[in-house]
N, C-alpha and C. Protein backbone atom coordinates (compact mmCIF):
# COMPACT_ATOMS: atom_id res chain seq x y z
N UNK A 1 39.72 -3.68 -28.59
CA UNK A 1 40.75 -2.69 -28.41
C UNK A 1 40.86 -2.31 -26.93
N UNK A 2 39.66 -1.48 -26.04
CA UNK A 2 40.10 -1.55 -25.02
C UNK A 2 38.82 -2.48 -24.17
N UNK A 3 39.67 -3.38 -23.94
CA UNK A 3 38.66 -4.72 -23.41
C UNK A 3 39.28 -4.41 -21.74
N UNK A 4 38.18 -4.64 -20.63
CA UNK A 4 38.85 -5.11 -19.23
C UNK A 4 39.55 -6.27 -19.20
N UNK A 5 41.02 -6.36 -18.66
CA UNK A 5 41.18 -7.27 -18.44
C UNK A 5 40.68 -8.44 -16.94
N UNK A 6 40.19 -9.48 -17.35
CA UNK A 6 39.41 -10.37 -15.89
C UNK A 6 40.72 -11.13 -15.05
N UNK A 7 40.28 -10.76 -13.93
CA UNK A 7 41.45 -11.43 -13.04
C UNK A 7 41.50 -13.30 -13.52
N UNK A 8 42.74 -13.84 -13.47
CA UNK A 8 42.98 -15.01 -13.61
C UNK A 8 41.74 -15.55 -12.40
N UNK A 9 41.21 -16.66 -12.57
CA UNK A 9 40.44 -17.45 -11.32
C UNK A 9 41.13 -18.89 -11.20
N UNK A 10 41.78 -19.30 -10.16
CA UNK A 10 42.65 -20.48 -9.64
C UNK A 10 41.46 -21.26 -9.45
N UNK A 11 41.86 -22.33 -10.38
CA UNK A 11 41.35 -23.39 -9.90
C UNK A 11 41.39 -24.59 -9.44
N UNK A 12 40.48 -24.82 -8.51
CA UNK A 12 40.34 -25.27 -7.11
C UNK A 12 41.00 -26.68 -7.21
N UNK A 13 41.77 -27.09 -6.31
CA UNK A 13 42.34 -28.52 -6.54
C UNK A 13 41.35 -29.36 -5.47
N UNK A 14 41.33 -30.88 -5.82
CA UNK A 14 40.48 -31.56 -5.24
C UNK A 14 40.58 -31.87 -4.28
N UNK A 15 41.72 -31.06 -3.19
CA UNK A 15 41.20 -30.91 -1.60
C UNK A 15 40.49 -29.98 -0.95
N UNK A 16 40.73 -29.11 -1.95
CA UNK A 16 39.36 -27.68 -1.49
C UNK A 16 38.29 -28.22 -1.63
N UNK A 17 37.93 -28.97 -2.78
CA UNK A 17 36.28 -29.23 -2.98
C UNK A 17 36.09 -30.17 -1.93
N UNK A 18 36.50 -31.07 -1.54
CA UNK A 18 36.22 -31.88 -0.49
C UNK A 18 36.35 -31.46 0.98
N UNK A 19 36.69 -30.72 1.36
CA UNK A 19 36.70 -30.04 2.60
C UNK A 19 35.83 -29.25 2.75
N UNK A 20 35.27 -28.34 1.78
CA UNK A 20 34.59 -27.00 1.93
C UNK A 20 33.39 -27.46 2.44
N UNK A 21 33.34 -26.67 3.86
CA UNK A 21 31.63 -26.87 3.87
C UNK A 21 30.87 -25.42 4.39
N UNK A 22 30.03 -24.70 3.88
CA UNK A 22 29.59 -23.32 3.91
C UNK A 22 28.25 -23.84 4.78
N UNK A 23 28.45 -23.38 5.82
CA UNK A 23 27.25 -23.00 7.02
C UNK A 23 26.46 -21.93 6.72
N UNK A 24 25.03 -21.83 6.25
CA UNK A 24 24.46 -20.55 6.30
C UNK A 24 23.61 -19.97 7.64
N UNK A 25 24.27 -19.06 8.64
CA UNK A 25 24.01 -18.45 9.65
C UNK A 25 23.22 -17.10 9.23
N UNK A 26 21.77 -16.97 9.76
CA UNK A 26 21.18 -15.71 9.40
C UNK A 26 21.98 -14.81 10.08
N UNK A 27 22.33 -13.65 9.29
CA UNK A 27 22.62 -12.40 9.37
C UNK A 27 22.08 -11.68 10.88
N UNK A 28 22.96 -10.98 11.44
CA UNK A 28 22.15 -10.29 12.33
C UNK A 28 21.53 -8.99 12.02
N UNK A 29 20.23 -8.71 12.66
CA UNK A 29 19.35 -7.34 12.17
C UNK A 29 20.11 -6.30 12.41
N UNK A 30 20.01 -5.33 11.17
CA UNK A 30 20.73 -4.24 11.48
C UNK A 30 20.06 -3.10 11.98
N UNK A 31 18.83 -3.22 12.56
CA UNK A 31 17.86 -2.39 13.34
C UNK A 31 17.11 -2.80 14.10
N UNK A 32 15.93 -2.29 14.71
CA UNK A 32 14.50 -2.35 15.22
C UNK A 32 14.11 -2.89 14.54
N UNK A 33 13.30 -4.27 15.40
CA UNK A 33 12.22 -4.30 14.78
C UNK A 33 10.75 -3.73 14.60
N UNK A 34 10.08 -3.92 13.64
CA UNK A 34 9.12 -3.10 12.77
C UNK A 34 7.81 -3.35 13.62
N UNK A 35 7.89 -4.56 14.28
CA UNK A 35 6.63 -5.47 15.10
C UNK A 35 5.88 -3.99 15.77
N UNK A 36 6.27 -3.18 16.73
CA UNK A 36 5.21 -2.43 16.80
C UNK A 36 4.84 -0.93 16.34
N UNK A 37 5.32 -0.73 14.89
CA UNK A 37 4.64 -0.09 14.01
C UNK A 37 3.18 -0.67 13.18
N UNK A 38 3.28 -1.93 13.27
CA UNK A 38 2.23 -2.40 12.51
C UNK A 38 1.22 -2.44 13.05
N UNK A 39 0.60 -2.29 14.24
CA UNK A 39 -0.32 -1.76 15.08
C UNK A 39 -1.22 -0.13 14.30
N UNK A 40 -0.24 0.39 14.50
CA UNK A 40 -0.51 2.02 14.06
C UNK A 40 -0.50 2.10 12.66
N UNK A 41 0.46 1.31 11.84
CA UNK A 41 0.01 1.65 10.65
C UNK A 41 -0.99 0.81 10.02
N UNK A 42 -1.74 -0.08 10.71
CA UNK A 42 -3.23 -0.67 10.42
C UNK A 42 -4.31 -0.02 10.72
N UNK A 43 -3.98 0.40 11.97
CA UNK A 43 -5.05 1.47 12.75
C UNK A 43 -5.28 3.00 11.54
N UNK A 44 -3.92 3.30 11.21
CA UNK A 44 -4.22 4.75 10.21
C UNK A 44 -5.13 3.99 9.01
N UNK A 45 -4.87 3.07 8.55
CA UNK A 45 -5.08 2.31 7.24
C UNK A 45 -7.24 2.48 7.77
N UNK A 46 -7.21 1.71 9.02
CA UNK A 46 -8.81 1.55 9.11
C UNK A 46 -9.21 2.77 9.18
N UNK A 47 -8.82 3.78 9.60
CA UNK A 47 -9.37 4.83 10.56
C UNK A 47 -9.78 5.82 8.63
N UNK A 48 -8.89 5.74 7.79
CA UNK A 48 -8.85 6.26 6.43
C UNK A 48 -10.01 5.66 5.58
N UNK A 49 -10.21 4.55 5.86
CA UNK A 49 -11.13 3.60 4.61
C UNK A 49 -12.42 4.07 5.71
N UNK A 50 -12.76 4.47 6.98
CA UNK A 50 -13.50 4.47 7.44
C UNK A 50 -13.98 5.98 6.91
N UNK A 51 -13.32 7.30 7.29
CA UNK A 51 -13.57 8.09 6.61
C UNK A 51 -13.90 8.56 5.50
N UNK A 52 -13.31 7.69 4.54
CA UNK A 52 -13.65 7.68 3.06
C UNK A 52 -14.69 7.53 3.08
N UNK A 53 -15.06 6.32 3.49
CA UNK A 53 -16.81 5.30 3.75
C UNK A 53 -17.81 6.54 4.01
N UNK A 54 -17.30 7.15 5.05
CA UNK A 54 -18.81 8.29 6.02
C UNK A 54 -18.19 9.32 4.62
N UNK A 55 -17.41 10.02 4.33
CA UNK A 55 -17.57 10.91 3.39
C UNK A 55 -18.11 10.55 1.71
N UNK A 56 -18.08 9.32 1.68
CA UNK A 56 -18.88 9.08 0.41
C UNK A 56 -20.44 9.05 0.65
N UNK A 57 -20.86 8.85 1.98
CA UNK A 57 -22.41 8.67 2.75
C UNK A 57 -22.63 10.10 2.54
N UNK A 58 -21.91 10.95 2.54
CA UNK A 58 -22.21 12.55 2.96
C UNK A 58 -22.49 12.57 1.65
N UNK A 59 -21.57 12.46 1.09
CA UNK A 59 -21.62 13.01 -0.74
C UNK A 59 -22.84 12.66 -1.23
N UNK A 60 -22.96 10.78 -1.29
CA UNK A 60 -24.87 10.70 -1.64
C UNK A 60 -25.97 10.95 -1.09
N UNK A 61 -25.87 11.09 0.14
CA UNK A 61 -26.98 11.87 1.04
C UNK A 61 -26.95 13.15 0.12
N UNK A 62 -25.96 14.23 0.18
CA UNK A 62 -26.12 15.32 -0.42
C UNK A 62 -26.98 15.59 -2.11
N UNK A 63 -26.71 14.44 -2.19
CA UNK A 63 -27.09 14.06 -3.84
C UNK A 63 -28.57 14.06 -3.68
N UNK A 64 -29.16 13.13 -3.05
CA UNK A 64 -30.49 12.93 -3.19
C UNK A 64 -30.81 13.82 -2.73
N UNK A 65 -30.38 14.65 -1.32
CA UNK A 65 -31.54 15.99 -0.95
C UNK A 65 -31.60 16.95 -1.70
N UNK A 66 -30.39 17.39 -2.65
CA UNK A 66 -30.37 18.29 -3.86
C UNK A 66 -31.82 17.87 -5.07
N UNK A 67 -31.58 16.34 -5.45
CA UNK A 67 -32.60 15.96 -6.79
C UNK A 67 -33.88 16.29 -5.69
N UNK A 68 -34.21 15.78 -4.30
CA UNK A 68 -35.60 15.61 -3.67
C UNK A 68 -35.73 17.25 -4.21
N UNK A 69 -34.60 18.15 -3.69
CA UNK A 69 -35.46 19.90 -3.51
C UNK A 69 -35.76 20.18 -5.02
N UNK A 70 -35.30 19.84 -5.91
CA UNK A 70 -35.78 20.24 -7.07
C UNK A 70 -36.70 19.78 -7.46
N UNK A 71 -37.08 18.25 -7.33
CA UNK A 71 -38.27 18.11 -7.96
C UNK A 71 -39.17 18.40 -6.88
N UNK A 72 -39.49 18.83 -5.63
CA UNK A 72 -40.46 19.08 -4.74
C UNK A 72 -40.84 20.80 -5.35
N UNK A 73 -39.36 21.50 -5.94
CA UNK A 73 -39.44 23.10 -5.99
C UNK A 73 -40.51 23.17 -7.67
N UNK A 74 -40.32 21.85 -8.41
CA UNK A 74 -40.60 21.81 -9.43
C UNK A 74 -42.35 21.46 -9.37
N UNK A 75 -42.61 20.55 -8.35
CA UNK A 75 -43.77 20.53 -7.60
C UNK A 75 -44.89 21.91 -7.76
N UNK A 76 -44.02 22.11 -6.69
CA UNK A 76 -44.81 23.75 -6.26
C UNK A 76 -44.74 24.74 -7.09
N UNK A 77 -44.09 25.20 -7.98
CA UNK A 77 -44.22 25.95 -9.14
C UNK A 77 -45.16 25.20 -10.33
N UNK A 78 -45.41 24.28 -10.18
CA UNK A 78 -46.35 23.49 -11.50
C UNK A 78 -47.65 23.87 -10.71
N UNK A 79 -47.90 23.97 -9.05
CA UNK A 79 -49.11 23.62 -8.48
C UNK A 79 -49.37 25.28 -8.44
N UNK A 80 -48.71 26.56 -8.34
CA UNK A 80 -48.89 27.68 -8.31
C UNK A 80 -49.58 28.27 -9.66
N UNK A 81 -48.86 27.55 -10.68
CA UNK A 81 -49.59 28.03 -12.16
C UNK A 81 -50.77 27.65 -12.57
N UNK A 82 -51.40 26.51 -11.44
CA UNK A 82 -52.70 26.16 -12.52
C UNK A 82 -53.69 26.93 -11.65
C-alpha cells in the first residue's frame, strides 16, 4: 500500500562499460596528523602501569607488616602470661 517508489536505474549501454575506468586516488587528510600524540599518550600509558606496579608493592608490603605485628603482638602476650 504505501511502498517507496525506487528511482528507474538506466542501463548502461556497451560504450560506457568499455570506456569506464575508475582511478582510486587516496583521499586527502582532513586534519593533523596524530604522529606526535603518540609519544605522550605511551608515556601516560607507562607512567600509569608503573604506578599501579609501586602502589600494589605498597599495598603488600602493608599486608605483611600488619600479619608480622600481630603475630609478634601475639608473641609477647603468650610470653607475658606464663
Amino acid at each position: 500500500m504505501l511502498r517507496p517508489k525506487l528511482p528507474d536505474i538506466p542501463t548502461p549501454t556497451s560504450s560506457n562499460i568499455v570506456g569506464t575506468r575508475h582511478s582510486h586516488v587516496p583521499a586527502p587528510s582532513a586534519g593533523r596528523s596524530l604522529a606526535p600524540w603518540v609519544g605522550a599518550v605511551a608515556a601516560v600509558a607507562v607512567v600509569g602501569v608503573v604506578l599501579t606496579a609501586l602502589l600494589a608493592a605498597v599495598a603488600v608490603s602493608a599486608v605483611s607488616v600488619a600479619i608480622a605485628a600481630v603475630v609478634l603482638r601475639s608473641l609477647v602476650n603468650g610470653a607475658n602470661k606464663r
